[in-house]
Protein backbone atom coordinates (compact mmCIF):
# COMPACT_ATOMS: atom_id res chain seq x y z
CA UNK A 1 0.00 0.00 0.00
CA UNK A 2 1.37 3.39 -0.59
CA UNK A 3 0.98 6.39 2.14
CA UNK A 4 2.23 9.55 2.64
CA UNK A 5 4.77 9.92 5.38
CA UNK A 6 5.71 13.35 6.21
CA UNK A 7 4.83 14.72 2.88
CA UNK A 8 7.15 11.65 0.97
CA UNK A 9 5.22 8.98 -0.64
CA UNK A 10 6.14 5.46 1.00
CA UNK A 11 5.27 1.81 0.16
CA UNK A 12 4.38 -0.92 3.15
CA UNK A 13 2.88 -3.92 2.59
CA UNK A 14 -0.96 -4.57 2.81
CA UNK A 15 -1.89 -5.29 6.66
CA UNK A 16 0.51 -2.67 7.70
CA UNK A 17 -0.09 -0.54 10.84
CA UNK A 18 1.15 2.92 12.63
CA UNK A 19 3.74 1.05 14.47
CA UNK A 20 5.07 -0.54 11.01
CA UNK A 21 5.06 3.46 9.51
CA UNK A 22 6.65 4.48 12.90
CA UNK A 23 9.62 1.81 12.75
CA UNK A 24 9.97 2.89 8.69
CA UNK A 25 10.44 6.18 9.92
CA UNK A 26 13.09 5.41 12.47
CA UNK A 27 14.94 3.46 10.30
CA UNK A 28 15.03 5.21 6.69
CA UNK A 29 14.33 8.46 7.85
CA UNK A 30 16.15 8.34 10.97
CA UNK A 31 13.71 9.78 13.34
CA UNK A 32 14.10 9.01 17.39
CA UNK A 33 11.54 9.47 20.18
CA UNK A 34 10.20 11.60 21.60
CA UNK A 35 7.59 12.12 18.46
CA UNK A 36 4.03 12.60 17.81
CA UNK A 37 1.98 10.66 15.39
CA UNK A 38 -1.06 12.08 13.33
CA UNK A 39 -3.21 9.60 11.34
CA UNK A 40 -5.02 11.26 8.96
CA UNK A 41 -5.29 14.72 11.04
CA UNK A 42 -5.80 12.42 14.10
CA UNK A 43 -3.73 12.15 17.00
CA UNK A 44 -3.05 8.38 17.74
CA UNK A 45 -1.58 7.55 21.31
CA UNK A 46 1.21 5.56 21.35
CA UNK A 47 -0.47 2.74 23.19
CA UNK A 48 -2.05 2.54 19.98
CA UNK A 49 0.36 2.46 17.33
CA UNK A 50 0.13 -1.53 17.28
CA UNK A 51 -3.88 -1.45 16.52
CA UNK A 52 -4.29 1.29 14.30
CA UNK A 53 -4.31 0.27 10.76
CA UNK A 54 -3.32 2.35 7.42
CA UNK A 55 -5.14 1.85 4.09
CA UNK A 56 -3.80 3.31 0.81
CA UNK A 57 -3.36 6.89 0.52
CA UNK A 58 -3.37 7.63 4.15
CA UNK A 59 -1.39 10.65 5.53
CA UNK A 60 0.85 10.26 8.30
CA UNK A 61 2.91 13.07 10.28
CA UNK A 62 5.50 12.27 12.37
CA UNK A 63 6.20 15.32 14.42
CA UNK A 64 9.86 15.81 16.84
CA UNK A 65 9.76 18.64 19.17
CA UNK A 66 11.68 21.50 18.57
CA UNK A 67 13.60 22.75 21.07
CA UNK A 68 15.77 26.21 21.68
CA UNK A 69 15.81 28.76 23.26
């Protein structure tokens, strides 16, 4: 299925979920926690990462806090 991660289009396989976008993202992109996730708009809660599924053309935002000062 293809989604779009931060603005970048990205392919997963069918039955893939949040947490398989999330570890994508930590891997190829190189993102580390602390993050938030949007589904869609949607804040999704970490907890739920595992049981939240994507379907094709879904938009995901992975967001890092900024910090300074």
């Amino acid at each position: 299925m293809n989604i779009v991660l931060n603005g970048q289009p990205v392919a997963l396989p069918d039955a893939a979920c949040v947490a398989d976008a999330v570890d994508h993202a930590t891997r190829a992109l190189g993102l580390r926690p602390p993050f938030a996730v949007a589904l869609n708009l949607q804040f999704v809660p970490r907890a739920q990462y595992a049981h939240t599924p994507l379907h094709e053309g879904d938009r995901l935002e992975i967001i890092t806090p900024i910090t300074g000062g």
